[in-house]
Protein backbone atom coordinates (compact mmCIF):
# COMPACT_ATOMS: atom_id res chain seq x y z
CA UNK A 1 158.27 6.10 -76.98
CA UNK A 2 158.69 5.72 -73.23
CA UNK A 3 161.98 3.78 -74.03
CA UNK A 4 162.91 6.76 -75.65
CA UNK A 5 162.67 9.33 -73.13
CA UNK A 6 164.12 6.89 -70.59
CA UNK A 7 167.35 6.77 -73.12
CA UNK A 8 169.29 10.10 -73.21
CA UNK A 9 170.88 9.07 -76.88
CA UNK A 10 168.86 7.86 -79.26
CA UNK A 11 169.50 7.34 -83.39
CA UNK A 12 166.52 9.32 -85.99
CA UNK A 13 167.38 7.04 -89.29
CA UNK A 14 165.78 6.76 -92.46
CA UNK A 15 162.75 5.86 -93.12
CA UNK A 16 162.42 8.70 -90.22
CA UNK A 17 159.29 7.07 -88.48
CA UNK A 18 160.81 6.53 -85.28
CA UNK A 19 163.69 6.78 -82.67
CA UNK A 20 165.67 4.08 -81.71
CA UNK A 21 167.24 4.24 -78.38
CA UNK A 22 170.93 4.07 -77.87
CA UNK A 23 172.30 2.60 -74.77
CA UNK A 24 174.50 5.27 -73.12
CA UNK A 25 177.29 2.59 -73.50
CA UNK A 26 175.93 1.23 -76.74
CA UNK A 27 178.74 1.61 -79.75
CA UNK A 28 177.60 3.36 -82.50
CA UNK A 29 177.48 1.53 -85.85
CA UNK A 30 181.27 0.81 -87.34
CA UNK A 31 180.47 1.43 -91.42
CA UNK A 32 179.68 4.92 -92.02
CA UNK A 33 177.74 3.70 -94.80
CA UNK A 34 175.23 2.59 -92.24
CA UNK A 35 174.40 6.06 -90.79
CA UNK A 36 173.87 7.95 -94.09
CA UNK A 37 170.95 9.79 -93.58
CA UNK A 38 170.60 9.59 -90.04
CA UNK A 39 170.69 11.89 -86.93
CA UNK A 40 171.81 11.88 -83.37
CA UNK A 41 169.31 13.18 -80.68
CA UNK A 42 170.67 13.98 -77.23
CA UNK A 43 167.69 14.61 -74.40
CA UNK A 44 169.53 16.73 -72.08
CA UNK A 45 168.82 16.04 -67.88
CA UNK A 46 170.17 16.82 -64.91
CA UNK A 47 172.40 13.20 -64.77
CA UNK A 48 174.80 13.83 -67.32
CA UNK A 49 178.29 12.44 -67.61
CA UNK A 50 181.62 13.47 -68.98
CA UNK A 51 182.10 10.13 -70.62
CA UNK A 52 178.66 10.79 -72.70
CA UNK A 53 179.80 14.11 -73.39
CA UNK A 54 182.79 12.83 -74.99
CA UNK A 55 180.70 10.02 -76.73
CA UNK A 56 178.80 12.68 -78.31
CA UNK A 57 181.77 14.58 -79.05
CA UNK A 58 183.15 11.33 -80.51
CA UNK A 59 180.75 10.38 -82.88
CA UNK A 60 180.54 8.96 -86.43
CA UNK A 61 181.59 12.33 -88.43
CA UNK A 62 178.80 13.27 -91.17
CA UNK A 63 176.12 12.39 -88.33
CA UNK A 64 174.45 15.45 -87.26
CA UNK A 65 173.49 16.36 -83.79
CA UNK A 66 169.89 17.35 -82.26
CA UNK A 67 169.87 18.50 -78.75
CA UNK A 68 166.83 18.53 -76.99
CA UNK A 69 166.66 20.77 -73.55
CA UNK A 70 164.96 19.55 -70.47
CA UNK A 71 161.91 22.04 -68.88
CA UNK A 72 163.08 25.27 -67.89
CA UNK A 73 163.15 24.97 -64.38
CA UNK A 74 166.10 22.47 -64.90
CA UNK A 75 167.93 24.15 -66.93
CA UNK A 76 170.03 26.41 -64.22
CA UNK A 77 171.48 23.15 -62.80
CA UNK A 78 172.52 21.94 -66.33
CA UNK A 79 173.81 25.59 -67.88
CA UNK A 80 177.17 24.87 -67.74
CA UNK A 81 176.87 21.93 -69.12
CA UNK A 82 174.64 23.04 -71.71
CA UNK A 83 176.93 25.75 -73.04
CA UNK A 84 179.59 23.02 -73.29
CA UNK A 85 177.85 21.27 -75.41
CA UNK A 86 176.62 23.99 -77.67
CA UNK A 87 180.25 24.96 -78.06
CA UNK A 88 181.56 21.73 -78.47
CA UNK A 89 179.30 18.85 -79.61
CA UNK A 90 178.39 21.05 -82.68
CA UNK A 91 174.23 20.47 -82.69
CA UNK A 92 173.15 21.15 -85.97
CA UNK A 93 169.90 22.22 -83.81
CA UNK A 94 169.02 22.76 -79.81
CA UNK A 95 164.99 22.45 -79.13
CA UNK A 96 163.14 23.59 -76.56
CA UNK A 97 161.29 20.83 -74.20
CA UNK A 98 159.35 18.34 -76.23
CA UNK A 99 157.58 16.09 -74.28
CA UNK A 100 157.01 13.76 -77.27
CA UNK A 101 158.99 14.25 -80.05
CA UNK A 102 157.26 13.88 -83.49
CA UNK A 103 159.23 12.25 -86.36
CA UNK A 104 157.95 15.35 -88.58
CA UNK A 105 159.27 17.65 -86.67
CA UNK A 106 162.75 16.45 -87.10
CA UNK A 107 162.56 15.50 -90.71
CA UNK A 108 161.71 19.18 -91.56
CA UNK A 109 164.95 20.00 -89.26
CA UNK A 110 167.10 17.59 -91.51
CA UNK A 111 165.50 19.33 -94.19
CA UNK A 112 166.05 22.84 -93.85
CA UNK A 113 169.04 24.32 -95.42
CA UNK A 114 171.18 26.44 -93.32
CA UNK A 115 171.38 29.96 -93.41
CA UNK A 116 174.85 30.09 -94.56
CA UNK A 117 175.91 27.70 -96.25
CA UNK A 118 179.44 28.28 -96.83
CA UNK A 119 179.90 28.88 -93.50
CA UNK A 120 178.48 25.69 -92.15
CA UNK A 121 180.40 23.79 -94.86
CA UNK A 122 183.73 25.61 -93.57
CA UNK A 123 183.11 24.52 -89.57
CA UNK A 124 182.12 21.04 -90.96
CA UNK A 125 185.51 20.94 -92.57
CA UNK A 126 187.32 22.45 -89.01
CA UNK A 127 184.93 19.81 -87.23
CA UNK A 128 186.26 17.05 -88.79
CA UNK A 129 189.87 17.91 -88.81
CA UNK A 130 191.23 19.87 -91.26
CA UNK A 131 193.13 22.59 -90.50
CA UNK A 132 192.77 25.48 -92.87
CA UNK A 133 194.63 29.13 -93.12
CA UNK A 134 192.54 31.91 -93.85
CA UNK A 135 193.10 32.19 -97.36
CA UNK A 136 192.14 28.65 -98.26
CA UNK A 137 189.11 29.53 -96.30
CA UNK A 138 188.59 32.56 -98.17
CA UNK A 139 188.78 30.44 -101.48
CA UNK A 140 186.42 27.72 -100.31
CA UNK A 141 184.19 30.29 -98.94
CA UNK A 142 183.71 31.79 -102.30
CA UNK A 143 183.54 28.54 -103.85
CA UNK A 144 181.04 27.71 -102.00
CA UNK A 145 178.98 31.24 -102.63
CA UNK A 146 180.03 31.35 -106.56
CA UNK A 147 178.67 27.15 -106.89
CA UNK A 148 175.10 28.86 -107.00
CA UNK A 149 175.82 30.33 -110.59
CA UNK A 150 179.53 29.03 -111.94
CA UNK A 151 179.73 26.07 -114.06
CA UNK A 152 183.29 26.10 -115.12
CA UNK A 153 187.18 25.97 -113.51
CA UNK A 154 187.61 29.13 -115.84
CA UNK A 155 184.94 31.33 -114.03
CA UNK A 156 185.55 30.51 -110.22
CA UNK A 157 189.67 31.47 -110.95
CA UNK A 158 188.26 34.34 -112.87
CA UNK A 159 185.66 35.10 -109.41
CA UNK A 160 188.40 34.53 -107.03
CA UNK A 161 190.67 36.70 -108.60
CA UNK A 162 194.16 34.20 -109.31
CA UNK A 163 194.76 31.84 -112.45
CA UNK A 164 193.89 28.27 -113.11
CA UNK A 165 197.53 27.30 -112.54
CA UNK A 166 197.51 28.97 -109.43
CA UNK A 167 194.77 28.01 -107.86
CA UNK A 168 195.17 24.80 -108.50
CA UNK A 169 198.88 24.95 -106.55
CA UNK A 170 197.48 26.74 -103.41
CA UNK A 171 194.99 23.27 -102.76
CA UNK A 172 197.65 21.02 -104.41
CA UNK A 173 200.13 22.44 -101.89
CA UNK A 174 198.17 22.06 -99.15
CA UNK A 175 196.92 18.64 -100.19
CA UNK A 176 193.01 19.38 -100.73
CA UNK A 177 191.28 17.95 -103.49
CA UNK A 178 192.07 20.17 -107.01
CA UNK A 179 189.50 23.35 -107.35
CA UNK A 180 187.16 21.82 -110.43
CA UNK A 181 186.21 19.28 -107.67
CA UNK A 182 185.50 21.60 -104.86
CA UNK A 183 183.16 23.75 -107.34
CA UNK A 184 181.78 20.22 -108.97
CA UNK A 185 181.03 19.14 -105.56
CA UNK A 186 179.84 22.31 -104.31
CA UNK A 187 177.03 22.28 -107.20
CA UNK A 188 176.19 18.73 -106.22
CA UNK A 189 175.52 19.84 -102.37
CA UNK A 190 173.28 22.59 -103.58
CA UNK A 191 171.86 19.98 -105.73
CA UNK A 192 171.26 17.96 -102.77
CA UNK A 193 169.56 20.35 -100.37
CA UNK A 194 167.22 20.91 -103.36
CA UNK A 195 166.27 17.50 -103.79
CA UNK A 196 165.42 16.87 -100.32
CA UNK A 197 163.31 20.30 -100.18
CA UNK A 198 161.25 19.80 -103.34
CA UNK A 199 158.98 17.06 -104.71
CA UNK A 200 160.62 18.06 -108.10
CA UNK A 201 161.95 15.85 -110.37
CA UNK A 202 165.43 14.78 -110.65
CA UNK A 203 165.77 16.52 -114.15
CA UNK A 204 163.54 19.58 -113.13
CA UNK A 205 166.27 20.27 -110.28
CA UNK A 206 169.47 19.47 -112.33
CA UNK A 207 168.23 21.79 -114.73
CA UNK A 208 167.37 24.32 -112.44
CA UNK A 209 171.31 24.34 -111.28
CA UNK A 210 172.72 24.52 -114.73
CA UNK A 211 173.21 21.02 -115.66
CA UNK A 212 171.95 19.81 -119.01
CA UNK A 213 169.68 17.27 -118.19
CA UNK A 214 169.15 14.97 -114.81
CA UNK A 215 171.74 11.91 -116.47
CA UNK A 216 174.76 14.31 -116.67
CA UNK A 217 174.58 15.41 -113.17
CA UNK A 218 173.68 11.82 -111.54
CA UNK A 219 176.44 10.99 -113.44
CA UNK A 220 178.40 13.32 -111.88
CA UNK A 221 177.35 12.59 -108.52
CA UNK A 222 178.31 9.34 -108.22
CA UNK A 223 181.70 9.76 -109.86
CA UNK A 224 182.68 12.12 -107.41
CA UNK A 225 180.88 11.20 -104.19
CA UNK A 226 179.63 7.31 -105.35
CA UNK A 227 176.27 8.55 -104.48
CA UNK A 228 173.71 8.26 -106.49
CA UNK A 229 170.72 11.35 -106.56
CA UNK A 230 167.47 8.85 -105.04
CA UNK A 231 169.59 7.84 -102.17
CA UNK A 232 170.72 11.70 -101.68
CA UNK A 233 167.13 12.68 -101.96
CA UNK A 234 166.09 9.64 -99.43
CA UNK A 235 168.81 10.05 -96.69
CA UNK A 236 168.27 13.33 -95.55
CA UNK A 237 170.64 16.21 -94.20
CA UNK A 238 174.06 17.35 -96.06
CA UNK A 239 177.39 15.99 -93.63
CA UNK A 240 176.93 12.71 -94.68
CA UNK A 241 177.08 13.61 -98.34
CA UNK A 242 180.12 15.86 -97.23
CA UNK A 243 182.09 13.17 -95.71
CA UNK A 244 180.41 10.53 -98.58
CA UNK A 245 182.66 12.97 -100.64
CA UNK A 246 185.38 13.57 -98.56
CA UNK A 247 186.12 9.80 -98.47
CA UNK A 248 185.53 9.63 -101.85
CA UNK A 249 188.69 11.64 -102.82
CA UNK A 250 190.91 10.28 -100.09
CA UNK A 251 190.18 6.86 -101.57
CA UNK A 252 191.09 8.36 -104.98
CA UNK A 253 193.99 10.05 -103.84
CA UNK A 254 192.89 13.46 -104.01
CA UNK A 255 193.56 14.34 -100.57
CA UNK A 256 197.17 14.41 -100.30
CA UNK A 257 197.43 14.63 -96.55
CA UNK A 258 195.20 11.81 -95.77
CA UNK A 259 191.78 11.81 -94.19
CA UNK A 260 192.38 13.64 -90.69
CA UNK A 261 191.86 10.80 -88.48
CA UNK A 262 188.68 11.69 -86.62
CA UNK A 263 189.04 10.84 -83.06
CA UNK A 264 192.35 12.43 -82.86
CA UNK A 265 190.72 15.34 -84.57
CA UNK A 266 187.81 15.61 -82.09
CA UNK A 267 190.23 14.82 -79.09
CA UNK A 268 192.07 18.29 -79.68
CA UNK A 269 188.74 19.72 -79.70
CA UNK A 270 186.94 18.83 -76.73
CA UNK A 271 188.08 19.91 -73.13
């Protein structure tokens, strides 16, 4: 542990009994695969640097950020700082001082399902690149709400107001995967958050979300993100599973644009 607070950066991955300490020049791990499941957690202090600021900024998308503040009487030296990276490293949460920092503690973070959902899903999707007008952000938004109760194409055009046909040019135009997938996948994340917040049973919780039994939606799952529901249950969080998708359908050709290459993406973020 006192390697731990001596590191700034250090890596929370599954089986979640420990943090492993990242050299600040230490490369992060090249497959994505790798980091399923696992969180970043930044120990903020007086010495920080641009270039770990923009390593942070920089990392492995789908691998979300804890930042941990230093005691309060540092913090005035650092508050610049500080608000830099609350507006720009995207922490999924910022903790008050910890002097030890229990693995429990940040598995029930990883855990915890945000308050808005759809919104969180939308500034993952503006995180990692993709630029979206505010009508497509309207749709997804409400794709994202209507995935709680909608099980078919047919209802979300009917809940969003437009026809099949035309939905399915708006995303098709702007090369997005087609609108059954967004609500299929949509489902799946809710399905997901549930899993990881309940000791119920894979069929209990596909039930509970309107599938038929736990084989059709595991089924589903890893047709459309190649994931299969233990390891969703086991690797905790959501962005992974969102970029596990995303990937999924730019390998299948559903994005027609391409993956938005991610350091380019991040580099017209970041100051």
């Amino acid at each position: 542990m006192d390697e731990v607070m001596r590191s700034p950066l250090a890596l929370f991955p599954p089986p979640y009994n420990a943090l492993l300490p990242l050299d600040p020049d230490e490369g992060f791990p090249r497959r994505i695969e790798m980091l399923r499941g696992s969180a970043l957690v930044w120990r903020l202090g007086q010495n920080q640097s641009h270039c770990l600021f923009r390593r942070v900024t920089r990392r492995p998308p789908g691998l979300p950020l804890i930042v941990v503040l230093p005691e309060a009487s540092a913090i005035p030296a650092i508050e610049p700082f500080a608000l830099a990276v609350a507006e720009e490293a995207r922490p999924q949460s910022v903790l008050p001082h910890h002097p030890t920092l229990l693995p429990e503690e940040l598995v029930t973070l990883l855990r915890s399902e945000p308050e808005d959902l759809a919104g969180e899903f939308l500034d993952f999707l503006r995180w990692r690149g993709f630029r979206l007008d505010q009508e497509t952000r309207r749709l997804i938004r409400v794709t994202v709400e209507l995935s709680a109760e909608l099980r078919t194409l047919s209802a979300l055009a009917r809940g969003v107001y437009m026809s099949r046909r035309a939905l399915g040019r708006r995303f098709k135009k702007r090369g997005l995967p087609v609108p059954s997938h967004w609500l299929q996948f949509c489902r799946l994340l809710r399905v997901v958050i549930r899993l990881q917040r309940s000791r119920a049973s894979v069929f209990e919780v596909a039930c509970s979300l309107g599938y038929p039994d736990g084989f059709t939606m595991s089924n589903q799952m890893n047709r459309l993100v190649g994931i299969r529901p233990s390891e969703a249950r086991d690797r905790l969080g959501w962005e992974w599973f969102v970029e596990s998708w995303l990937r999924q359908e730019a390998g299948t050709g559903g994005l027609g644009r391409g993956l938005p290459e991610w350091r380019s993406a991040i580099a017209n973020q970041t100051r």
